[in-house]
Protein backbone atom coordinates (compact mmCIF):
# COMPACT_ATOMS: atom_id res chain seq x y z
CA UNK A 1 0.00 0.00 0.00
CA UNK A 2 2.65 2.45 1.08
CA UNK A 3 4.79 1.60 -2.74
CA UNK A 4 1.26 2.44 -4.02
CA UNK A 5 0.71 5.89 -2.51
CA UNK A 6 4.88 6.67 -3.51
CA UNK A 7 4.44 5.41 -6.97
CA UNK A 8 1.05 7.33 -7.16
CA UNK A 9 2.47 10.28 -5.80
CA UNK A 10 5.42 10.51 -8.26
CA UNK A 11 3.24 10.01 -11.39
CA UNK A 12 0.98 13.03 -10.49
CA UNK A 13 4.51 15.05 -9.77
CA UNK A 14 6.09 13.85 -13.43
CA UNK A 15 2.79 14.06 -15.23
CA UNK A 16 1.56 17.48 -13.34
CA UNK A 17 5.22 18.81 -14.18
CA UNK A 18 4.83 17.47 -17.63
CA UNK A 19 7.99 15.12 -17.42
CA UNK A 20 5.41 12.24 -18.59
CA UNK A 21 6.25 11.83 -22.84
CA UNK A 22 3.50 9.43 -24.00
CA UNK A 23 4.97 6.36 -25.73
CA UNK A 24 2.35 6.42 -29.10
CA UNK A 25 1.99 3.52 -31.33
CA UNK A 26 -1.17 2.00 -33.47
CA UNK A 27 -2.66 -1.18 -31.88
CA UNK A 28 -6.26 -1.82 -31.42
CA UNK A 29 -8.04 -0.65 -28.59
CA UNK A 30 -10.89 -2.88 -28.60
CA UNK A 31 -8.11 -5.24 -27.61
CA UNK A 32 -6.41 -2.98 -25.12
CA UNK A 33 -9.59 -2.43 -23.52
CA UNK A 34 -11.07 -6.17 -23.45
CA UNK A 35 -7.29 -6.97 -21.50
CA UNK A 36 -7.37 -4.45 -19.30
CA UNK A 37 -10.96 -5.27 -18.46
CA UNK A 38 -9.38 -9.43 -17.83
CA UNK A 39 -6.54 -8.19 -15.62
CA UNK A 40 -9.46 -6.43 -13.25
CA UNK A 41 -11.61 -9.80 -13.56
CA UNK A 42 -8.80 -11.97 -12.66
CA UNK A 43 -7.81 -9.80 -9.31
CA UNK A 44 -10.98 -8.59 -8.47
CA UNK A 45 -12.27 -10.34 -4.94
CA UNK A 46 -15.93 -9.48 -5.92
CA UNK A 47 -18.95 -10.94 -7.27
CA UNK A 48 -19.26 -8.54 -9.53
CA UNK A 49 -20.39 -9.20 -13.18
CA UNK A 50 -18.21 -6.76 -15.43
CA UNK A 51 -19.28 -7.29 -19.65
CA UNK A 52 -17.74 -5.35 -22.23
CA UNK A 53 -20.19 -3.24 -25.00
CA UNK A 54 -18.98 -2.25 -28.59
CA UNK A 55 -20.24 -1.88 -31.97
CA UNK A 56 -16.09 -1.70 -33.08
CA UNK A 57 -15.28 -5.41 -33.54
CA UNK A 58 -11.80 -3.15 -33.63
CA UNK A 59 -10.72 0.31 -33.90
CA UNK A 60 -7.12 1.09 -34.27
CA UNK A 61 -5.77 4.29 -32.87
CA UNK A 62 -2.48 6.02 -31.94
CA UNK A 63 -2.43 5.81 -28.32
CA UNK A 64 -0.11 5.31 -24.73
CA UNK A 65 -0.89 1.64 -24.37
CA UNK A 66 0.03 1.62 -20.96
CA UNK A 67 -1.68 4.58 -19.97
CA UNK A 68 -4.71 3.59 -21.75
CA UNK A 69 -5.01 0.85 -19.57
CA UNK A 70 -4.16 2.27 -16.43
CA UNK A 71 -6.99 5.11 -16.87
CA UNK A 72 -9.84 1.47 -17.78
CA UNK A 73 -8.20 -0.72 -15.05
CA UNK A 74 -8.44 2.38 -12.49
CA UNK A 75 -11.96 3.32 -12.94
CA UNK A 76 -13.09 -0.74 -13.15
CA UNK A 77 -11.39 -1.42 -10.19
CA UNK A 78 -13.32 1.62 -8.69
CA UNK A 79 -16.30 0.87 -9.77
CA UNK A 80 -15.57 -2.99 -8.81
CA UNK A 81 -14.55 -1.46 -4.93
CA UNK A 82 -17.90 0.40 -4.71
CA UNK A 83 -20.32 -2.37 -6.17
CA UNK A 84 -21.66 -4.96 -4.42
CA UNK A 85 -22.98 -8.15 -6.37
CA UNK A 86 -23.97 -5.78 -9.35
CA UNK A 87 -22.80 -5.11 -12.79
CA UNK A 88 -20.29 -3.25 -14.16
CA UNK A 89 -20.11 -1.95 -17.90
CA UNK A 90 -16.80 -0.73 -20.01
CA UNK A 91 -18.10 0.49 -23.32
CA UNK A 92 -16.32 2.20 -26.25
CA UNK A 93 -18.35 4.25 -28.65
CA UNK A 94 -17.32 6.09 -31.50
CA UNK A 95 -18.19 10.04 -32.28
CA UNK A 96 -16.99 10.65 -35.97
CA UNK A 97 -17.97 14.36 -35.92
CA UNK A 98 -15.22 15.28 -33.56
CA UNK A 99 -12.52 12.53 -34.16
CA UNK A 100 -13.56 10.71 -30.84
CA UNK A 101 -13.50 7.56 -29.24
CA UNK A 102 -15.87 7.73 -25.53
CA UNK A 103 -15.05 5.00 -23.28
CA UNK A 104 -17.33 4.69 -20.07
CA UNK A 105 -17.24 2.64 -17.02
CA UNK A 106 -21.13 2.41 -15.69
CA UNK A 107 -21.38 0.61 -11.92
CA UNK A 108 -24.68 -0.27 -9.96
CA UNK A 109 -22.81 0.78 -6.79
CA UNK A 110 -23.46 3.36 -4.52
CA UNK A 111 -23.17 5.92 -6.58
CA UNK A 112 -21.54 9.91 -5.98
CA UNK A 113 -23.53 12.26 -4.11
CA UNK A 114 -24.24 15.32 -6.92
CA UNK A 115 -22.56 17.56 -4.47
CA UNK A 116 -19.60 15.85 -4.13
CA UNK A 117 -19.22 14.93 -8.35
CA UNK A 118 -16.97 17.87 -8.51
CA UNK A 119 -14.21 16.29 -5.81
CA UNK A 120 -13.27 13.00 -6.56
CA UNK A 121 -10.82 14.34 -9.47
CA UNK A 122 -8.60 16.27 -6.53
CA UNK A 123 -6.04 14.86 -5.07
CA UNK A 124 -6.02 12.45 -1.87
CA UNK A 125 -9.81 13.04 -1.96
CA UNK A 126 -11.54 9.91 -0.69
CA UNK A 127 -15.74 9.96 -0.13
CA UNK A 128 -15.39 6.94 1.63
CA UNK A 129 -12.33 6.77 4.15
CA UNK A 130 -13.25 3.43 4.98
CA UNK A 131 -12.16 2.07 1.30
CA UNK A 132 -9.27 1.07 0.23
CA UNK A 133 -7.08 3.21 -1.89
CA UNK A 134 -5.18 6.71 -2.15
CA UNK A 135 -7.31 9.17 -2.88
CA UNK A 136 -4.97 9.61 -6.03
CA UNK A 137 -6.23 7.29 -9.10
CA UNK A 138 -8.49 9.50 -10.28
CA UNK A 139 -6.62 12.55 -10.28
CA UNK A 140 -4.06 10.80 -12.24
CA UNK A 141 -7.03 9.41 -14.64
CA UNK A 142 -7.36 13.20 -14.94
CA UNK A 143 -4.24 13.81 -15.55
CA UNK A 144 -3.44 11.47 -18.27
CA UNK A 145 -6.85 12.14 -20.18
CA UNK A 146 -6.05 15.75 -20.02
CA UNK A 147 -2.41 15.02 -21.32
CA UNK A 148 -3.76 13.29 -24.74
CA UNK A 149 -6.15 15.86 -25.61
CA UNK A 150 -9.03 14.47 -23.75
CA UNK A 151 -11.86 15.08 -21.41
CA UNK A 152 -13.22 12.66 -18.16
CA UNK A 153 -16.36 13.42 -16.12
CA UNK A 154 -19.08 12.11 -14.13
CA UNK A 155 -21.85 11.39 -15.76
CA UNK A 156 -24.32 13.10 -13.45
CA UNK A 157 -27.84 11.86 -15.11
CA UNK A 158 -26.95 8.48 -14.94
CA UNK A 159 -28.48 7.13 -11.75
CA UNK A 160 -28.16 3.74 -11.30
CA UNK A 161 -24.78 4.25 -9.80
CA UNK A 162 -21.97 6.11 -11.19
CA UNK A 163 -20.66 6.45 -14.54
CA UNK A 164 -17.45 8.01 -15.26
CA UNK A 165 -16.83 8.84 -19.17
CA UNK A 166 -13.58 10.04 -20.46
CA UNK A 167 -12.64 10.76 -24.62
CA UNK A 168 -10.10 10.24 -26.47
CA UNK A 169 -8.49 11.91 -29.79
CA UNK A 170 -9.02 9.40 -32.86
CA UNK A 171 -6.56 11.53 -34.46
CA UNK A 172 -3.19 11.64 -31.96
């Protein structure tokens, strides 16, 4: 936990500072995705049911690899921490008027409190002190969205838990 928190800490100093230089190559994402999605299934300790949704059979796109999958596996195993014996949804659409893929993790946890929506991208901010975790992942999602031209937010209509959407350049 404590290597967590130092290695956490360090990648919101080098990407904050912008010492972060994303490693771009073409690969398909559908793939990235659908592993990174495995990788949570396989640790998880839940009973969870986690499905993948996408009308891409593929879609290749410059991207981070690495980061790619570190912003999915964060905000699965979120949603995966917060859920009890529910579902959990990754989808990847496609927005061709402004050159974007939308990912979305969708949970039938808890949920976020409207009022507190605007907080959990800051930094050591935990709504639950009681859970696991840094207070950090999220801000680095941020971070790392931000960094590759993109956006990440709450969804705050959807409310059968919480859904956290983030974009991402088709063109990078």
């Amino acid at each position: 936990m404590l290597l967590r928190l130092i290695n956490d800490i360090l990648d919101v100093s080098r990407l904050e500072a912008d010492r972060v230089t994303f490693t771009l190559e073409k690969c398909d994402v559908v793939q990235v995705v659908r592993q990174a999605l495995t990788s949570v299934m396989k640790a998880r300790q839940s009973t969870n049911q986690m499905v993948f949704e996408s009308e891409e059979p593929a879609l290749e796109m410059r991207t981070d690899v690495q980061r790619l999958q570190q912003v999915v596996i964060n905000l699965l195993s979120n949603a995966d921490k917060f859920t009890k014996d529910g579902l959990i949804t990754l989808k990847l659409e496609l927005d061709e008027n402004h050159r974007m893929a939308i990912f979305s993790v969708s949970d039938t946890g808890c949920g976020i409190p409207l009022e507190k929506q605007g907080l959990v991208f800051e930094r050591f901010e935990k709504l639950n002190e009681y859970a696991q975790g840094t207070g950090l992942g999220l801000s680095i999602c941020k971070l790392i969205v931000e960094k590759w031209g993109g956006k990440i937010w709450i969804d705050a209509a959807y409310a059968e838990g919480a859904r956290f959407v983030f974009t991402h350049p088709l063109d990078l």
